[in-house]
Protein backbone atom coordinates (compact mmCIF):
# COMPACT_ATOMS: atom_id res chain seq x y z
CA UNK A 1 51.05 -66.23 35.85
CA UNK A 2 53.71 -64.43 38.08
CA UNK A 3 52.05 -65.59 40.86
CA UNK A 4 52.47 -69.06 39.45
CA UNK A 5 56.69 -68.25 38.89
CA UNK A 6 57.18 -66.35 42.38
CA UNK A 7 55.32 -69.54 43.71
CA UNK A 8 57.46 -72.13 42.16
CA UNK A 9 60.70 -69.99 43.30
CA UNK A 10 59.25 -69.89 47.01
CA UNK A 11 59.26 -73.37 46.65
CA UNK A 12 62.55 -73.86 45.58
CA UNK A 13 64.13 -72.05 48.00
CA UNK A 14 61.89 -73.61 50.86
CA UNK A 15 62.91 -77.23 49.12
CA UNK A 16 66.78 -76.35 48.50
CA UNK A 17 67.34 -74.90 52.50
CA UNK A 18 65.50 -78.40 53.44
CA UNK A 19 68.10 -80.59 51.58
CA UNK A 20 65.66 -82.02 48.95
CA UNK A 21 68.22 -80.51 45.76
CA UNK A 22 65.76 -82.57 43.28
CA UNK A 23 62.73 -81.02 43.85
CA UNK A 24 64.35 -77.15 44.26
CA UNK A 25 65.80 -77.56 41.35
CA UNK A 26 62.86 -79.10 39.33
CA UNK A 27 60.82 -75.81 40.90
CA UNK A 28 63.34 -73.78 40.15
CA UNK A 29 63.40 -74.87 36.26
CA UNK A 30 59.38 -73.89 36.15
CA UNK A 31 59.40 -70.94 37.78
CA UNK A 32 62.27 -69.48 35.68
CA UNK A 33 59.74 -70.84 32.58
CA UNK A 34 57.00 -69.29 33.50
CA UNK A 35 58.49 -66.10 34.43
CA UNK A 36 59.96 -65.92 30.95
CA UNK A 37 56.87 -66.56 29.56
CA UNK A 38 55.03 -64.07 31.62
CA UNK A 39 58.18 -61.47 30.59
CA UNK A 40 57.54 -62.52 26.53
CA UNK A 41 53.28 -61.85 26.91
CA UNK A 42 53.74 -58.39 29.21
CA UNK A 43 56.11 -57.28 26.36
CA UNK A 44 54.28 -58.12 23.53
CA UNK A 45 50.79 -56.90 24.89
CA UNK A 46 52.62 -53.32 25.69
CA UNK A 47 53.86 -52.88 21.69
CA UNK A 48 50.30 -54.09 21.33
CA UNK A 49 49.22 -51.21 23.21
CA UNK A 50 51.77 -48.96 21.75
CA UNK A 51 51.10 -49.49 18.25
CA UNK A 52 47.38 -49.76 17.68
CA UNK A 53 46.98 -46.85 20.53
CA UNK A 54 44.52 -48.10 22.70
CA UNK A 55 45.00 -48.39 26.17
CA UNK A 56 44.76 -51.96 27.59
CA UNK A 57 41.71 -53.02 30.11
CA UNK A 58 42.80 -52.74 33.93
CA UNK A 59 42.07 -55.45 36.27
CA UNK A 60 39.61 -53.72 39.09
């Protein structure tokens, strides 16, 4: 999902320096949603973590 937000910013900046202030701004809007989102579901899976004890899986 940060991939997703850090996508959608790349693409607001790459849209905003190219004139087209409609579309950065529309990619803006998502990416700042989905990085809050991602922000809301890394914190609550860490009190998760903290407060039954077990560690979470890793990715490999």
């Amino acid at each position: 999902m940060i991939r997703a937000a850090i996508t959608f910013f790349i693409i607001a900046i790459v849209a905003f320096l190219l004139g087209a202030n409609n579309i950065a701004g529309l990619s803006m809007e998502i990416g700042k949603i989905l990085l809050i989102v991602f922000l809301i579901l890394a914190g609550l899976s860490f009190l998760y973590g903290i407060l039954t004890g077990k560690n979470p899986k890793q990715l490999p």
